[in-house]
Protein backbone atom coordinates (compact mmCIF):
# COMPACT_ATOMS: atom_id res chain seq x y z
CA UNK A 1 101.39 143.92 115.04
CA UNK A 2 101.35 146.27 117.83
CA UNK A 3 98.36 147.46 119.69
CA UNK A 4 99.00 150.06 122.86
CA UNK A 5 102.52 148.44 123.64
CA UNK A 6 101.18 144.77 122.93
CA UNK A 7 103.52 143.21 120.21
CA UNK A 8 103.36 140.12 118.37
CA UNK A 9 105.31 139.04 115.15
CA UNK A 10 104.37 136.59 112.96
CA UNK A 11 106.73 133.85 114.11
CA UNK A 12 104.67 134.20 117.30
CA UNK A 13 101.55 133.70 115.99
CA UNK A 14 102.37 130.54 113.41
CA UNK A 15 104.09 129.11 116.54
CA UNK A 16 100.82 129.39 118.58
CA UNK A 17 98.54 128.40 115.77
CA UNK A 18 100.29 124.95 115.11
CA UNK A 19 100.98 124.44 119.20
CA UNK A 20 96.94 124.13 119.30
CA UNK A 21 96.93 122.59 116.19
CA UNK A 22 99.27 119.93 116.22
CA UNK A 23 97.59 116.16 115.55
CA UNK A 24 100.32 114.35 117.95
CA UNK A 25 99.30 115.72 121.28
CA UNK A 26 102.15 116.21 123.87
CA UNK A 27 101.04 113.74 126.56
CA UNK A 28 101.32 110.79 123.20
CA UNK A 29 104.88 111.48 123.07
CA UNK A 30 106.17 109.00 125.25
CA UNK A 31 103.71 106.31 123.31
CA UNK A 32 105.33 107.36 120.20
CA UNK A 33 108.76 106.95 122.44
CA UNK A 34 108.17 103.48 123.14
CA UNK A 35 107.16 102.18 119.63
CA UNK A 36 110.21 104.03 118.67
CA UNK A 37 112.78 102.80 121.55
CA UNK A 38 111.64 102.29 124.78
CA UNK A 39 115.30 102.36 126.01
CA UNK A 40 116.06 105.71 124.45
CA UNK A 41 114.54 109.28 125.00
CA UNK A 42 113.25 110.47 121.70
CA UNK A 43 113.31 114.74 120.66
CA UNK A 44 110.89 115.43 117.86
CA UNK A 45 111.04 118.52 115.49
CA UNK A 46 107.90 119.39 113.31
CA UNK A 47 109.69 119.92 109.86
CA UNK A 48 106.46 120.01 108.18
CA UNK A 49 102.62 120.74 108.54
CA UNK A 50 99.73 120.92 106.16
CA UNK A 51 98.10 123.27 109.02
CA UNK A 52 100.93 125.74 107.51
CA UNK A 53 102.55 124.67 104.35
CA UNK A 54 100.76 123.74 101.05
CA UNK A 55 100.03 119.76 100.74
CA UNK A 56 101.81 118.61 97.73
CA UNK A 57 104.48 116.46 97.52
CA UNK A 58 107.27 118.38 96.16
CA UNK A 59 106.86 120.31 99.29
CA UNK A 60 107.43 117.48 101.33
CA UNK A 61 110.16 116.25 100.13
CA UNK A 62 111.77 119.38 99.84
CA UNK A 63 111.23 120.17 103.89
CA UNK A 64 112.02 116.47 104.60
CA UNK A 65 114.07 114.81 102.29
CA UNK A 66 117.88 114.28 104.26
CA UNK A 67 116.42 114.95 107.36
CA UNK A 68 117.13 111.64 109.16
CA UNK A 69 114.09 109.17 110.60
CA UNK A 70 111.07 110.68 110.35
CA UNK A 71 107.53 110.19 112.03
CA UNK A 72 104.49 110.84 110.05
CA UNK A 73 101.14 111.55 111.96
CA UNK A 74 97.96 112.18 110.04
CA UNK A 75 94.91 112.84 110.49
CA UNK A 76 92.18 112.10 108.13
CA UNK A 77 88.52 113.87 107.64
CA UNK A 78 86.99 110.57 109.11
CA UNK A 79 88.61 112.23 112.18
CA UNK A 80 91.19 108.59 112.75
CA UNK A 81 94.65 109.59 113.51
CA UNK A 82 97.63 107.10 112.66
CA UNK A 83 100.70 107.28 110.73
CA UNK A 84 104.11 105.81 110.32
CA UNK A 85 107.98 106.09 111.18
CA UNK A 86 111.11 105.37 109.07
CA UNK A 87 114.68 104.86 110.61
CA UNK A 88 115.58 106.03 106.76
CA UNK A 89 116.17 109.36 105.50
CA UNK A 90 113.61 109.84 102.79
CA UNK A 91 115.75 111.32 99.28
CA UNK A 92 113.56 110.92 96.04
CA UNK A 93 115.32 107.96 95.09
CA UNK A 94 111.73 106.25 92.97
CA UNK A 95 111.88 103.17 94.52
CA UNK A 96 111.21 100.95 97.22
CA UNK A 97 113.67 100.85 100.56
CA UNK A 98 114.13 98.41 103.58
CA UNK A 99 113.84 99.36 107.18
CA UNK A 100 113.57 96.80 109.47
CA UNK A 101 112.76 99.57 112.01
CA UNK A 102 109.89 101.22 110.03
CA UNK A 103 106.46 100.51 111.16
CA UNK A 104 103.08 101.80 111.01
CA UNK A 105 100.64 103.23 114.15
CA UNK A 106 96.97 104.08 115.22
CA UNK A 107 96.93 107.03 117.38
CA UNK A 108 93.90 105.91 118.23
CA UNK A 109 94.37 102.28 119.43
CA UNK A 110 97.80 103.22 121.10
CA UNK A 111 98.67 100.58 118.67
CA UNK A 112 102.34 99.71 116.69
CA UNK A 113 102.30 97.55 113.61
CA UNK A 114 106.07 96.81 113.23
CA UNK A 115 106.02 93.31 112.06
CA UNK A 116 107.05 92.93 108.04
CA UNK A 117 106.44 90.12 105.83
CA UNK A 118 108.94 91.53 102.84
CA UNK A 119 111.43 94.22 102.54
CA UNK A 120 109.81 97.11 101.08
CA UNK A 121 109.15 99.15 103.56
CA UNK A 122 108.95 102.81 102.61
CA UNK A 123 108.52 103.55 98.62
CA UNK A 124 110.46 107.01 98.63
CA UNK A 125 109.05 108.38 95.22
CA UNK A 126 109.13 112.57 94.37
CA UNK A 127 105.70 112.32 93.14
CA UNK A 128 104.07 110.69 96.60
CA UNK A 129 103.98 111.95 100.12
CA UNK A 130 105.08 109.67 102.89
CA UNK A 131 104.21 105.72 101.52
CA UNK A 132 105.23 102.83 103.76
CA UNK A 133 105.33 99.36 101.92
CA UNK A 134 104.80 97.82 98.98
CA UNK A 135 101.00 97.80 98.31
CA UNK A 136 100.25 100.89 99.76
CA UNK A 137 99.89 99.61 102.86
CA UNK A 138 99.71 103.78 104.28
CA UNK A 139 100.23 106.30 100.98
CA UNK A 140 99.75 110.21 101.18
CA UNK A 141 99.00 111.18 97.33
CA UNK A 142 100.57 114.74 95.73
CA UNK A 143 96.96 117.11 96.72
CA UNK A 144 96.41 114.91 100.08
CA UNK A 145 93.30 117.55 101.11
CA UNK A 146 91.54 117.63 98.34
CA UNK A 147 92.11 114.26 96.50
CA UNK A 148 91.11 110.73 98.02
CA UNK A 149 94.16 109.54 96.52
CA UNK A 150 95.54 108.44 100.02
CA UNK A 151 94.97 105.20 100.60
CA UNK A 152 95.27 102.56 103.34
CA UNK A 153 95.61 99.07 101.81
CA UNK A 154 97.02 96.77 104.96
CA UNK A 155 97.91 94.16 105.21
CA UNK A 156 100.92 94.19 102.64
CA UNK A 157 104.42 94.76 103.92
CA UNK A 158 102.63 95.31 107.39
CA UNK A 159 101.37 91.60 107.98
CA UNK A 160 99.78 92.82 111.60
CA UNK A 161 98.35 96.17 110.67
CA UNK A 162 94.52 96.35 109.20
CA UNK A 163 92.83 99.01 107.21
CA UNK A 164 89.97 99.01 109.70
CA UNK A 165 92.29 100.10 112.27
CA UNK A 166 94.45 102.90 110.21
CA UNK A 167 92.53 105.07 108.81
CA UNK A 168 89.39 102.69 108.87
CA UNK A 169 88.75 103.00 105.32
CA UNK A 170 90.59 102.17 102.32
CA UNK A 171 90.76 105.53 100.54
CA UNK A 172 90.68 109.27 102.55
CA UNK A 173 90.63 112.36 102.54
CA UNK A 174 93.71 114.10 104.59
CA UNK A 175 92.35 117.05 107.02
CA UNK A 176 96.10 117.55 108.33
CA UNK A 177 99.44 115.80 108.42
CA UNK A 178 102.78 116.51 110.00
CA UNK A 179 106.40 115.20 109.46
CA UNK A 180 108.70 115.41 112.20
CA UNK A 181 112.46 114.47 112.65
CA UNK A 182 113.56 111.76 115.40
CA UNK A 183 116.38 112.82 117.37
CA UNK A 184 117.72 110.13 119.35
CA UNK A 185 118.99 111.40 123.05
């Protein structure tokens, strides 16, 4: 787009629209950073958005699937913000995977739930967005905006985390959620 020598391309304006739009604001990073590794410095890169992309799941796992650990940040149209991270690539595989390093967060609350009472922490299935233990503890259905699908059923795998403090109700709507890749420095 040019207008009397002012030009823009498109790149430039996605780029601006998701920097104002982004759920995980940049002065959370080093919270995120902690409940990751306090010892380490973290890099993020946003490999997906439902501010951008469509919201289904194949889409998701084709963006994200190989991509390393992964942090997932939602927020839902109850306007709570929370999420999870996995230390474990996600790949389609239809079943349940350990990761003693996964946990789930509340934005919110500045709060980690890390501590797991079994080993199914992430169900990696084509059909389902990002789902972190068995139970449901934090699932993001196939048509997260427009289903309520998505569901928050804690405490499962996640002994310490509560719905209440997720996403403060047991089914939801998704407004926006965003996948990045962890990038240990």
């Amino acid at each position: 787009m040019t207008e009397q020598g002012f030009s823009v391309s498109q790149n430039e304006i996605v780029n601006d629209f998701l920097t104002k739009n982004l759920i995980l604001k940049e002065n959370e990073y080093r919270l995120i950073n902690d409940f990751i590794d306090p010892n380490k410095l973290i890099k993020l890169k946003l490999l997906y958005s439902t501010a951008v992309a469509d919201y289904n799941s194949q889409t998701f796992h084709y963006l994200c699937n190989g991509k390393g650990p992964t942090l997932i940040v939602v927020k839902s149209k109850n306007g709570k913000r929370f999420g999870g991270y996995t230390s474990i690539s996600w790949k389609s595989l239809n079943r349940y995977i350990t990761d003693e390093k996964a946990f789930l967060f509340s934005l919110d609350l500045r709060k980690c739930f890390k501590k797991q009472k079994n080993p199914q922490s992430i169900y990696d299935h084509s059909s389902y967005g990002p789902t972190f233990g068995n139970g449901h503890d934090l699932h993001i259905a196939d048509q997260c905006k427009v289903t309520n699908g998505n569901s928050c059923n804690c405490p499962n795998t996640y002994s310490e985390a509560t719905t209440q403090e997720l996403a403060g109700e047991n089914t939801f709507v998704v407004e926006n959620y965003e996948v990045y890749s962890v990038i240990l420095v």
